[in-house]
Protein backbone atom coordinates (compact mmCIF):
# COMPACT_ATOMS: atom_id res chain seq x y z
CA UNK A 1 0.00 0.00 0.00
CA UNK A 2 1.24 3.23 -0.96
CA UNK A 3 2.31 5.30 2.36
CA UNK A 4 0.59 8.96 2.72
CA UNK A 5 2.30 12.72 1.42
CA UNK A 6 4.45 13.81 4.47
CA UNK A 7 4.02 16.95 3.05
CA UNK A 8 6.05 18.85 -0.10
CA UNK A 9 9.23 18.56 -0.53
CA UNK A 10 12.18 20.57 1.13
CA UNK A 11 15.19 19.59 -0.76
CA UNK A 12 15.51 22.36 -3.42
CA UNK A 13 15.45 24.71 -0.44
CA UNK A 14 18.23 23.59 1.38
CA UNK A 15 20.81 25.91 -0.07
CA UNK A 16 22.22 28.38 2.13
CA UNK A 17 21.54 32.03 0.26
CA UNK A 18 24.86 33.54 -1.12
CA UNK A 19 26.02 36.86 1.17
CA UNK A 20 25.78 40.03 -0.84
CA UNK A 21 28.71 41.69 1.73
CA UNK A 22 31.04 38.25 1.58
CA UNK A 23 30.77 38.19 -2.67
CA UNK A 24 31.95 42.10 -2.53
CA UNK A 25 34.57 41.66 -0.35
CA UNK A 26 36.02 38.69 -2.26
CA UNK A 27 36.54 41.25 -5.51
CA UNK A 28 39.87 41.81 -5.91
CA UNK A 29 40.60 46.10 -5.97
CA UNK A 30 41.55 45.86 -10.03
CA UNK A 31 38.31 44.06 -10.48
CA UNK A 32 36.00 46.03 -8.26
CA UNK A 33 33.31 48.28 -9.89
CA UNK A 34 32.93 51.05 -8.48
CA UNK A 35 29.76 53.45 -7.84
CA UNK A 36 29.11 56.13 -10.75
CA UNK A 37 30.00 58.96 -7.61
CA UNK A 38 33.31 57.52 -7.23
CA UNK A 39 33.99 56.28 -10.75
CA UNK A 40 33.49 59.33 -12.53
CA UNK A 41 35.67 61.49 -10.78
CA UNK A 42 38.16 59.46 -10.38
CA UNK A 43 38.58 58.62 -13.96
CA UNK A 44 38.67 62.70 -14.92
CA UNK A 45 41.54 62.08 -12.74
CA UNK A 46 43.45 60.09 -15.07
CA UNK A 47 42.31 61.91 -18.09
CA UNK A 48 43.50 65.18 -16.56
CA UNK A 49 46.64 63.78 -15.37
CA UNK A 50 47.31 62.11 -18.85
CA UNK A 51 46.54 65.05 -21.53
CA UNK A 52 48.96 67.03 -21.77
CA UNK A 53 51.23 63.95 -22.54
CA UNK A 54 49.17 62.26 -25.31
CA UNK A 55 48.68 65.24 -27.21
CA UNK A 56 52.58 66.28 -27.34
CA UNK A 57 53.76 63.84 -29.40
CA UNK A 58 51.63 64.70 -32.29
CA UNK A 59 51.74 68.55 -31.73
CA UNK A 60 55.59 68.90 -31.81
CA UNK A 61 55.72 66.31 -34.96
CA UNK A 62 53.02 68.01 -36.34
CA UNK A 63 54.49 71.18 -36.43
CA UNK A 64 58.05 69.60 -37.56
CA UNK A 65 56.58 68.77 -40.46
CA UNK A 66 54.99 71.93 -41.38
CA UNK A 67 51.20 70.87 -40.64
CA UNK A 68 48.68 73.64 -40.53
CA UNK A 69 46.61 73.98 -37.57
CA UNK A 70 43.14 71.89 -39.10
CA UNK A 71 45.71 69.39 -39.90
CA UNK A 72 47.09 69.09 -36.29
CA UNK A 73 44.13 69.09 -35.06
CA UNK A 74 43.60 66.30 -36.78
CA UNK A 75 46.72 64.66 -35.45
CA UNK A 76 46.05 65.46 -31.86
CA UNK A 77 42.32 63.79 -32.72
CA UNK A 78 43.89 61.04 -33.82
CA UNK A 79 46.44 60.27 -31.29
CA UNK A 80 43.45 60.35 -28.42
CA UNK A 81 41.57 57.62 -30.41
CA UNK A 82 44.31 55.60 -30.52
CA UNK A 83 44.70 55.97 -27.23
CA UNK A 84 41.46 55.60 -25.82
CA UNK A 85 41.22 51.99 -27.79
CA UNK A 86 43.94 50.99 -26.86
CA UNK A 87 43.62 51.77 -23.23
CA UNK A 88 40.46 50.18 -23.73
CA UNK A 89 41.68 47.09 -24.65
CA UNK A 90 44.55 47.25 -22.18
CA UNK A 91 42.31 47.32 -19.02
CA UNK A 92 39.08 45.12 -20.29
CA UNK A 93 41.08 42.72 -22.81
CA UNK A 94 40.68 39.51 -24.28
CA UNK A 95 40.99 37.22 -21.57
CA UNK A 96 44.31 34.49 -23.01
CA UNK A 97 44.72 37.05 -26.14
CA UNK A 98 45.67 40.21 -25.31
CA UNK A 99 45.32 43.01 -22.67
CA UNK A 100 46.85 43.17 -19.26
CA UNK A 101 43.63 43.78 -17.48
CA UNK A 102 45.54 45.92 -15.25
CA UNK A 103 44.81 49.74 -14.26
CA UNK A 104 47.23 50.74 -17.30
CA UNK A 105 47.27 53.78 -19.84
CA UNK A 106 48.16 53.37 -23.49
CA UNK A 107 48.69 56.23 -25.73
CA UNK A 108 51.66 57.61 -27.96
CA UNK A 109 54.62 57.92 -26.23
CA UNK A 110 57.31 61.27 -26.07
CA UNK A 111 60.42 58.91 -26.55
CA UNK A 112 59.71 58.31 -29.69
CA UNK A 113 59.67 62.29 -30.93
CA UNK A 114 62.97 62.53 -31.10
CA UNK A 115 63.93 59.59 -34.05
CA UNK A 116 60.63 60.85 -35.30
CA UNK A 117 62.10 64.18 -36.18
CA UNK A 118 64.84 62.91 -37.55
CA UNK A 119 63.17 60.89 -39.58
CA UNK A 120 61.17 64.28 -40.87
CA UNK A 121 64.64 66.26 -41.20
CA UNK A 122 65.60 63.81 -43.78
CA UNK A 123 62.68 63.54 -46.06
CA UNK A 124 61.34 66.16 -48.58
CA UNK A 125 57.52 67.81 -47.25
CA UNK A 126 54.66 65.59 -48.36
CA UNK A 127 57.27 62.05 -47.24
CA UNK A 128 57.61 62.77 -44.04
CA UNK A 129 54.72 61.50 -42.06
CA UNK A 130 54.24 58.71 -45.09
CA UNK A 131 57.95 57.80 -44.04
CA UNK A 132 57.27 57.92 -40.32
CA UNK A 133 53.96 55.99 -40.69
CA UNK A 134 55.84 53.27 -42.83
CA UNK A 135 58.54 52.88 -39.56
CA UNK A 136 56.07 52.65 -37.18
CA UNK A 137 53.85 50.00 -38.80
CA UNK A 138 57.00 47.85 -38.74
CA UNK A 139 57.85 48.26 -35.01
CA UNK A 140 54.20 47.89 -33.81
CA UNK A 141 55.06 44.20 -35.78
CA UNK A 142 58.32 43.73 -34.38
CA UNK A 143 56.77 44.45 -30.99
CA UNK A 144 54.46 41.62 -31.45
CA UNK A 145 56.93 38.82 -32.64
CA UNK A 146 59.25 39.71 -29.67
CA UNK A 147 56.57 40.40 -27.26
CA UNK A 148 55.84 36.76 -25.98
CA UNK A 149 59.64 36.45 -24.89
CA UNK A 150 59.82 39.85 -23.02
CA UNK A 151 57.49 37.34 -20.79
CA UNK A 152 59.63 34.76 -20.48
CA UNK A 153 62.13 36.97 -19.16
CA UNK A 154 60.28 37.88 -15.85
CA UNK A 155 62.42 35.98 -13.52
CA UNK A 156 64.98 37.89 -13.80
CA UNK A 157 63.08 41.23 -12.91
CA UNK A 158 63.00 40.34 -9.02
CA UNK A 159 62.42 43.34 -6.65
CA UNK A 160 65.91 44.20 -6.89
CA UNK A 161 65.86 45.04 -10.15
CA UNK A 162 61.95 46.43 -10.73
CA UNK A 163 62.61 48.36 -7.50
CA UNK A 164 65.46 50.16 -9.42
CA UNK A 165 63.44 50.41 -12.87
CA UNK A 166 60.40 52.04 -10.85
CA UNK A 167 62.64 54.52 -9.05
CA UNK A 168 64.12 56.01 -12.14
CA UNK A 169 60.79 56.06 -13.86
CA UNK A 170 59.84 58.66 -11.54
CA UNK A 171 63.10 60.57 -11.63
CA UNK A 172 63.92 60.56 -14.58
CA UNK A 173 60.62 62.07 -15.69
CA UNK A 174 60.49 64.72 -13.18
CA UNK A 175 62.13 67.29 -15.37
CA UNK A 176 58.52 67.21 -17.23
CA UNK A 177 56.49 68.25 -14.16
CA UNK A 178 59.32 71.05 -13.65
CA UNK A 179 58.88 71.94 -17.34
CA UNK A 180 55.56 72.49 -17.09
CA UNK A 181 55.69 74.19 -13.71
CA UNK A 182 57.87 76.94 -15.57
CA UNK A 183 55.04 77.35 -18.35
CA UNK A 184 55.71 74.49 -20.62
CA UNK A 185 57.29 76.45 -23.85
CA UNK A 186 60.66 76.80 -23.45
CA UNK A 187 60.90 79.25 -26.22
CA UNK A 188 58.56 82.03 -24.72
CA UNK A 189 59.79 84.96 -23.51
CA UNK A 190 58.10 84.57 -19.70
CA UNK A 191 59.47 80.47 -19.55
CA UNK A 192 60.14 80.10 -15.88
CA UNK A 193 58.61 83.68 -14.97
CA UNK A 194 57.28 83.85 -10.88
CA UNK A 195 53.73 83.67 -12.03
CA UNK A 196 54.40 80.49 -13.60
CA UNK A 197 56.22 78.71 -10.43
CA UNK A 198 53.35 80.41 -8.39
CA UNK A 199 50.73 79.12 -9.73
CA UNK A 200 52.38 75.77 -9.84
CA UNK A 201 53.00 76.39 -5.82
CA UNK A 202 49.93 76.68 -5.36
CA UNK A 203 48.61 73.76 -6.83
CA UNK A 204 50.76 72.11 -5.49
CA UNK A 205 49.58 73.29 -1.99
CA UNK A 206 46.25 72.92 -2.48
CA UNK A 207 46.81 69.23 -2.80
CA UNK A 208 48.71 68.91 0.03
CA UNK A 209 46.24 70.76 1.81
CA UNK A 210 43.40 68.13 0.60
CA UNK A 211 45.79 65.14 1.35
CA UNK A 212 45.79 66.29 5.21
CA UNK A 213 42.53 67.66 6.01
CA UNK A 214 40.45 65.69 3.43
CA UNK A 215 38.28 62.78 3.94
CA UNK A 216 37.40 59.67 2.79
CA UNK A 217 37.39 59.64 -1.25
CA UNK A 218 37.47 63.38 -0.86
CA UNK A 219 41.25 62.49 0.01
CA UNK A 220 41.61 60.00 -2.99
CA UNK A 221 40.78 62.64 -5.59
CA UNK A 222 43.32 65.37 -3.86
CA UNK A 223 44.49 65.68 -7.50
CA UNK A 224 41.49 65.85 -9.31
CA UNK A 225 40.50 68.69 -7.06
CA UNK A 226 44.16 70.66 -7.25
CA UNK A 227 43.95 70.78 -11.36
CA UNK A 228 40.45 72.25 -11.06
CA UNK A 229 40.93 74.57 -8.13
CA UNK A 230 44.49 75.42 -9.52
CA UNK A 231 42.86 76.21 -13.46
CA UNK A 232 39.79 78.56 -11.31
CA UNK A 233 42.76 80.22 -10.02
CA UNK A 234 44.84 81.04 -13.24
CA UNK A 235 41.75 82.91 -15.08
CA UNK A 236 41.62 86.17 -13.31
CA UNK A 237 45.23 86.51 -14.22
CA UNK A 238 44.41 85.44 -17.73
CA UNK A 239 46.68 82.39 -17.49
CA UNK A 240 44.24 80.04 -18.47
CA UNK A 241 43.71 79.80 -22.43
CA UNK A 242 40.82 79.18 -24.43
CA UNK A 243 41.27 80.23 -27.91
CA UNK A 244 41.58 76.31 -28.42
CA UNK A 245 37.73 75.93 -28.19
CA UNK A 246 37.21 78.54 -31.23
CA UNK A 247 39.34 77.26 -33.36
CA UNK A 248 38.62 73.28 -32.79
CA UNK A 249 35.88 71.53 -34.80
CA UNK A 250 33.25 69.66 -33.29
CA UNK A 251 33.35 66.57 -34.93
CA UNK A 252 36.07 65.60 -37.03
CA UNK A 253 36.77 61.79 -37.14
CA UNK A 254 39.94 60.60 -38.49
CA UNK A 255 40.28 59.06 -42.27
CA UNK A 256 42.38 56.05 -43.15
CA UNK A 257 45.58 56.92 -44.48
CA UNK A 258 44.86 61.14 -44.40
CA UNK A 259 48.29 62.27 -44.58
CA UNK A 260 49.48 59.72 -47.68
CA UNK A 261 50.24 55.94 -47.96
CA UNK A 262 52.70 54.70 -45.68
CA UNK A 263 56.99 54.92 -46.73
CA UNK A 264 59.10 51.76 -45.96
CA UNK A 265 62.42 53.25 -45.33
CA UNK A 266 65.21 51.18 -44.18
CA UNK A 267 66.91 53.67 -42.05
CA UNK A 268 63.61 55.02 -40.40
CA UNK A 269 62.22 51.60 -39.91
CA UNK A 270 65.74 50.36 -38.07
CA UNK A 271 65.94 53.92 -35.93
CA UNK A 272 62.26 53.12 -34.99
CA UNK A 273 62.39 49.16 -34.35
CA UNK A 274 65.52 50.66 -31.32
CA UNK A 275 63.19 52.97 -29.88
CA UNK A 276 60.17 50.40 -29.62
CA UNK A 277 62.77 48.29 -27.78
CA UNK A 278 63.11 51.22 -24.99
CA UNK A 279 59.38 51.23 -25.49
CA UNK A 280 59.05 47.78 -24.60
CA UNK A 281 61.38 47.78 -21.50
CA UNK A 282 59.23 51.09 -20.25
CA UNK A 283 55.96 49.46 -20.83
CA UNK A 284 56.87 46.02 -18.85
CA UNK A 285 58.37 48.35 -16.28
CA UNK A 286 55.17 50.00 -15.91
CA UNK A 287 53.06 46.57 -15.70
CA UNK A 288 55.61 45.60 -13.46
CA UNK A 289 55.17 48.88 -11.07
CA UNK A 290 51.47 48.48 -11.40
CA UNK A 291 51.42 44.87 -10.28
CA UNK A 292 53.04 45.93 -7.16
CA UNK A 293 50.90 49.10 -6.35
CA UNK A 294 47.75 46.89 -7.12
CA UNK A 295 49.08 43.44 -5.32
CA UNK A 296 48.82 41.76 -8.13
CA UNK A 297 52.02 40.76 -9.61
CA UNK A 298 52.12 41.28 -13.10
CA UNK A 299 53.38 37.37 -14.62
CA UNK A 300 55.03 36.35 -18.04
CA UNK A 301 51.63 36.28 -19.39
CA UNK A 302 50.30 39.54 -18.05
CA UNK A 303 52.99 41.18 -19.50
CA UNK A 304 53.19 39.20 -23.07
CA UNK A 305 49.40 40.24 -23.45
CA UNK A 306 50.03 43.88 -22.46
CA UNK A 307 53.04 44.26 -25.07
CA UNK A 308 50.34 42.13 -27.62
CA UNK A 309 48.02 45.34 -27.15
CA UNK A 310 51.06 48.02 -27.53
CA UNK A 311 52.01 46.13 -30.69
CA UNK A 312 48.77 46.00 -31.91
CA UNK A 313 48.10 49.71 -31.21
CA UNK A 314 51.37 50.49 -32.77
CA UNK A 315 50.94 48.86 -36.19
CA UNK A 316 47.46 50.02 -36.70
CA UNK A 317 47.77 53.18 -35.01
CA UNK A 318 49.32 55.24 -38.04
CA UNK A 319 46.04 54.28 -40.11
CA UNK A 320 44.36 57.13 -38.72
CA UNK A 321 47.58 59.17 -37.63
CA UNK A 322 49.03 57.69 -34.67
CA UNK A 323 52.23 56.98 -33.17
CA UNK A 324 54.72 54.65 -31.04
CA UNK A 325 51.96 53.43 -27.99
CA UNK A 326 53.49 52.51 -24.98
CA UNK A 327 52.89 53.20 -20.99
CA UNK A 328 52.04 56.05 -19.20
CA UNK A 329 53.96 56.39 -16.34
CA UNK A 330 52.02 59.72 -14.86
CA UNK A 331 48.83 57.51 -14.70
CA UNK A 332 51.31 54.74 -12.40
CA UNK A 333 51.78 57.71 -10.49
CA UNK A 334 48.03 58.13 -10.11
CA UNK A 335 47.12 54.87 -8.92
CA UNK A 336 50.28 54.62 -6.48
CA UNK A 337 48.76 58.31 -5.19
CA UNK A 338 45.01 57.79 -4.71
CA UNK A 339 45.48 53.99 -4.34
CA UNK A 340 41.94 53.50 -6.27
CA UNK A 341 43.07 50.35 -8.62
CA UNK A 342 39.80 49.42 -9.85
CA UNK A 343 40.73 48.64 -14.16
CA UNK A 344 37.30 50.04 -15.08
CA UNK A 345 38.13 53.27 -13.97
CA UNK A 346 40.90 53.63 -16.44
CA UNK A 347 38.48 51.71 -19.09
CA UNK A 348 35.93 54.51 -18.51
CA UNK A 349 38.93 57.32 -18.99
CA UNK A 350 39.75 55.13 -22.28
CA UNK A 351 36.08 55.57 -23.52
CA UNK A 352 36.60 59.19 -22.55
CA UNK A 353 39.83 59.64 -24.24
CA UNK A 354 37.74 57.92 -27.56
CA UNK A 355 34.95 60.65 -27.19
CA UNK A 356 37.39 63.07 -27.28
CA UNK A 357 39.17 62.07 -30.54
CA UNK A 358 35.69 62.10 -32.24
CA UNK A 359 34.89 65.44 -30.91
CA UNK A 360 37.77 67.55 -30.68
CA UNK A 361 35.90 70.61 -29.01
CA UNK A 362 35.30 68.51 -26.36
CA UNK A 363 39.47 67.69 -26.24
CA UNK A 364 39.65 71.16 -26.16
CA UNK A 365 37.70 71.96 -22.62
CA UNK A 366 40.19 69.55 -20.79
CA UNK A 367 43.03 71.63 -22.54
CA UNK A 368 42.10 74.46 -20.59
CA UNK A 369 44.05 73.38 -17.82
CA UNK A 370 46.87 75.81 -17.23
CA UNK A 371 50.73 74.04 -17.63
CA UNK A 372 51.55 75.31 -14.20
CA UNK A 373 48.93 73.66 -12.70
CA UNK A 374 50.11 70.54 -14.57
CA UNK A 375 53.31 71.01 -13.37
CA UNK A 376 52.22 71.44 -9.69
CA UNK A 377 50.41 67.93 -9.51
CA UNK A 378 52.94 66.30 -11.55
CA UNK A 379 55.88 66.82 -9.01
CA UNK A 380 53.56 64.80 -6.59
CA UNK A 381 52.38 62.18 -9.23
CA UNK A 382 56.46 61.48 -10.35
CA UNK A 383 57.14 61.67 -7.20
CA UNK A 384 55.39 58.82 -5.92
CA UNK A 385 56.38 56.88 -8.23
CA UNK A 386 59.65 56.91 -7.04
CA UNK A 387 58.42 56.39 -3.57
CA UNK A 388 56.70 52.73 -5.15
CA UNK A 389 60.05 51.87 -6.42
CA UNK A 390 61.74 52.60 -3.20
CA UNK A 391 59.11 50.40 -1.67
CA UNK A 392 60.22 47.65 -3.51
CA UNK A 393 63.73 48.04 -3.02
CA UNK A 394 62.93 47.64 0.93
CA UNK A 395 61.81 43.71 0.01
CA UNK A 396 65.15 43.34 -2.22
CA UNK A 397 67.23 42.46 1.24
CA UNK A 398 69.31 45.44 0.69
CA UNK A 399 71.56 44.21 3.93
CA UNK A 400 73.57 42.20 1.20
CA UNK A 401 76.36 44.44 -0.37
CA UNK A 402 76.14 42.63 -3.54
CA UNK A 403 72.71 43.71 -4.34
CA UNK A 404 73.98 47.52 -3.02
CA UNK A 405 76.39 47.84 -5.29
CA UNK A 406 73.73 46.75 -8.01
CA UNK A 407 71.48 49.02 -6.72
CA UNK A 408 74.21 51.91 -6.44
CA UNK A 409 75.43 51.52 -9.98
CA UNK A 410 72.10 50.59 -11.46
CA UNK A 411 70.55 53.92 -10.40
CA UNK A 412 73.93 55.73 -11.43
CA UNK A 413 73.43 54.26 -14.97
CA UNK A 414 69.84 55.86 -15.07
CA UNK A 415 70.83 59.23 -13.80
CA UNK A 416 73.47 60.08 -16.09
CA UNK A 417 71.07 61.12 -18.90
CA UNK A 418 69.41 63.08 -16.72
CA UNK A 419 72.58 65.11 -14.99
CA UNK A 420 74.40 65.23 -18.37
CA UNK A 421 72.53 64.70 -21.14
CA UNK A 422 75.25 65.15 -24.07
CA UNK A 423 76.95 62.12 -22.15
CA UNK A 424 76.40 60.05 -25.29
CA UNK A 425 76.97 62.09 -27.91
CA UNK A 426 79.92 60.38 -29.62
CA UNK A 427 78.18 56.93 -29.11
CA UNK A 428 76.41 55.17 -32.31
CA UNK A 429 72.97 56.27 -33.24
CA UNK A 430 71.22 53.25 -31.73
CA UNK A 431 73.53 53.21 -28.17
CA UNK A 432 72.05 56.45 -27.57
CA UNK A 433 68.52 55.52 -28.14
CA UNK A 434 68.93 53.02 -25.89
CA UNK A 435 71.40 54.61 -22.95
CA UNK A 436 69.76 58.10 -23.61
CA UNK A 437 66.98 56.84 -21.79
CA UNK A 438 67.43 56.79 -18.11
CA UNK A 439 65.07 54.33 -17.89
CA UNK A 440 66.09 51.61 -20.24
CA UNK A 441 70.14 52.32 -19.32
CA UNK A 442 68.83 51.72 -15.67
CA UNK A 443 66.81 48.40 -16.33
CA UNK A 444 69.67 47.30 -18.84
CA UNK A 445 71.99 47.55 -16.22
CA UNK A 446 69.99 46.12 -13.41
CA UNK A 447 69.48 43.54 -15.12
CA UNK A 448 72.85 42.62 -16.43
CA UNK A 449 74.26 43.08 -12.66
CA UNK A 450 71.78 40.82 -11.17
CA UNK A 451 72.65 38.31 -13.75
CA UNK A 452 76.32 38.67 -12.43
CA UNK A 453 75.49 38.52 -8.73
CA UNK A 454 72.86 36.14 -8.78
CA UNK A 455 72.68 33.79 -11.85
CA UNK A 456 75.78 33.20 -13.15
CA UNK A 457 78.26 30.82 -11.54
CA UNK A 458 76.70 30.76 -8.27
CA UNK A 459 74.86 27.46 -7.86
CA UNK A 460 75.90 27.63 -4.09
CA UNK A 461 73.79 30.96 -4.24
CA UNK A 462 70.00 31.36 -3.93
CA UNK A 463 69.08 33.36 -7.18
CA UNK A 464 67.13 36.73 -5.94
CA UNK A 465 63.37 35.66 -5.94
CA UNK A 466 61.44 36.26 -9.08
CA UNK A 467 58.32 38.25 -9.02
CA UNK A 468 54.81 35.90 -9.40
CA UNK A 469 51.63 36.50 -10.02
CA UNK A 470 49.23 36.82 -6.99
């Protein structure tokens, strides 16, 4: 006989509910999405702290090669497209393909101006950018076939040496901030004038100011708030320029091949292939320097997909007008500073950065922002930087005097560009590409010391520990 309902069943409701709080707190920081009120802001952040730097490159070149303003407006539209996709793709990637889905900036790099006007001085007007577009097709392909073994080579980038490599990333590029600070044009007549360095002061103090009395993410966007408070200050004194929002178009999105078919040129293609190799080393420096900041070590792979996306932006870049892509290191600076590491914050400065190559008036509102005041923050952006890299160096076991005199000599190495810069001079064309750099001179010899010390010949000798990935 069949035995009586005991009632309906209870087994489909025996699962415990998930926890809202526990799956929030188990987000990593690079993977955390944050609320539109703290988002927003802090991505203007990064967009304000980046500017000034993406459009450079194709201003000075653009003028070099005797470009008329619509045309360099062009170029400066351009070169934030190319930026915003590929920061884009840097921080949301391809999972496996490419991307280091990291907190990381992408856009057209200032180490590469200098080959690039050579490359203009020795072609006739109407070759030049075809000649420069032809050179850096070929190094955003060289950057991919060489990019998987720049991974490969992680384990012999232990704190010791990315401790150094960060350091001199942030000064070495503190002339730029001081640049700026001074008005930014060395050829004007009022370059370094006391309005200039006061205006910087007191951006400068305004952050600090925020950074000890502020609160909460009030504190975290200390920056954000200095550029704007710093730009309110500069108009009454008519240091604050906007003659770039009459003269930029509202739409103007860039053509395929606008400035002529791309030039294969031996010489420019080898001058350019060098200076992606710096390119390379500064970009893995950067991943490597972010990976810390965020505690997430940046691994072979991480770093083989984030070259994969510099390649890529590279070689299809000068379609529309761009240039060499590589890291930004003021945006490092950034995260290290407001310690926000979420990747979608940079992926929503990216989209940014995208609107504002379609609609150049738009570019030219965050323009307004005065080079003094750009100046101000940047001392404290490069300047933490530094302080991330000296971080490091405390985990390198500095009590060994092996891995001081590395240090001592490594750091040396990077400096010398910066306290004499015609050190070089009578070196070959591509040694001082590579050792004019403080940054690549420093990592090159880094690494070749900690070879010495710790690899070769000393089997009896635990190798300095690699980084990982978390």
């Amino acid at each position: 006989m069949a035995q009586p309902a005991k009632g309906p069943a209870t087994a489909p409701c025996s699962t415990p509910p998930v926890h809202t709080e526990d799956a929030v707190t188990s987000v990593h920081p690079v993977d955390e999405k944050l609320h539109l009120s703290r988002l927003v802001p802090a991505a203007l952040q990064h967009i304000a702290a980046m500017y000034a730097g993406v459009v450079t490159p194709p201003l000075i070149i653009g003028q070099a090669c005797g470009l008329d303003i619509a045309a360099r407006t062009r170029l400066i539209a351009a070169s934030l497209l190319i930026a915003g996709i590929a920061t884009v793709l840097q921080t949301i990637g391809v999972k496996g393909l490419v991307g280091n889905r990291l907190p990381f900036v992408n856009a057209a790099s200032s180490a590469g101006i200098a080959p690039i006007l050579a490359i203009a001085e020795t072609n006739d007007k109407g070759h030049q950018l075809p000649a420069i577009y032809g050179a850096v097709m070929v190094a955003g392909a060289f950057c991919l076939a060489l990019g998987p073994f720049f991974g490969r080579l992680l384990r012999f980038f232990p704190p010791l040496v990315t401790g150094v490599v960060i350091t001199l990333i942030g000064v070495t590029l503190m002339p730029v901030p001081v640049g700026w600070a001074q008005g930014g044009d060395k050829t004007a007549a009022d370059f370094g004038a006391m309005r200039h360095l006061a205006l910087a002061g007191f951006t400068l103090a305004v952050i600090l100011l925020i950074q000890r009395f502020g609160k909460g993410f009030v504190k975290q966007i200390a920056l954000l708030f200095g550029l704007l408070i710093g730009t309110l200050a500069a108009i009454p004194f008519g240091m604050a320029d906007f003659s770039g929002l009459k003269s930029a178009p509202v739409a103007a999105l860039p053509t395929p091949f606008a400035f002529g078919a791309p030039e294969f040129q031996p010489a420019a293609i080898l001058s350019l292939c060098i200076v992606m190799l710096v390119l390379m080393t500064e970009s893995s420096a950067g991943m490597l320097a972010l990976g810390e900041i965020c505690d997430r070590r940046a691994d072979g792979r991480t770093i083989t997909r984030g070259l994969r996306t510099d390649g890529l932006a590279t070689l299809f870049g000068p379609v529309f007008g761009g240039f060499p892509t590589s890291a930004f290191a003021q945006n490092v600076g950034v995260v290290s500073l407001t310690r926000v590491r979420s990747r979608y914050v940079v992926a929503v400065a990216g989209a940014v950065l995208l609107v504002l190559g379609a609609f150049p008036v738009l570019g030219a509102v965050v323009s307004l922002v005065p080079m003094p005041v750009l100046g101000g923050a940047g001392i404290v952006l490069f300047g933490s930087i530094a302080v991330s890299g000296i971080r490091t160096l405390s985990e390198a076991g500095l009590d060994d005097s092996s891995n001081i005199i590395l240090v001592a000599v490594a750091l040396g190495a990077g400096i010398i560009p910066l306290a004499a810069p015609t050190f070089y001079a009578d070196f070959p064309a591509w040694a001082q590409t590579v050792l004019g750099s403080g940054i690549s001179a420093g990592a090159l010899v880094a690494v070749l010391l900690n070879l010495f010390f710790h690899h070769l010949g000393t089997r009896s000798r635990q190798p300095a520990p690699a980084l990982k990935s978390s």
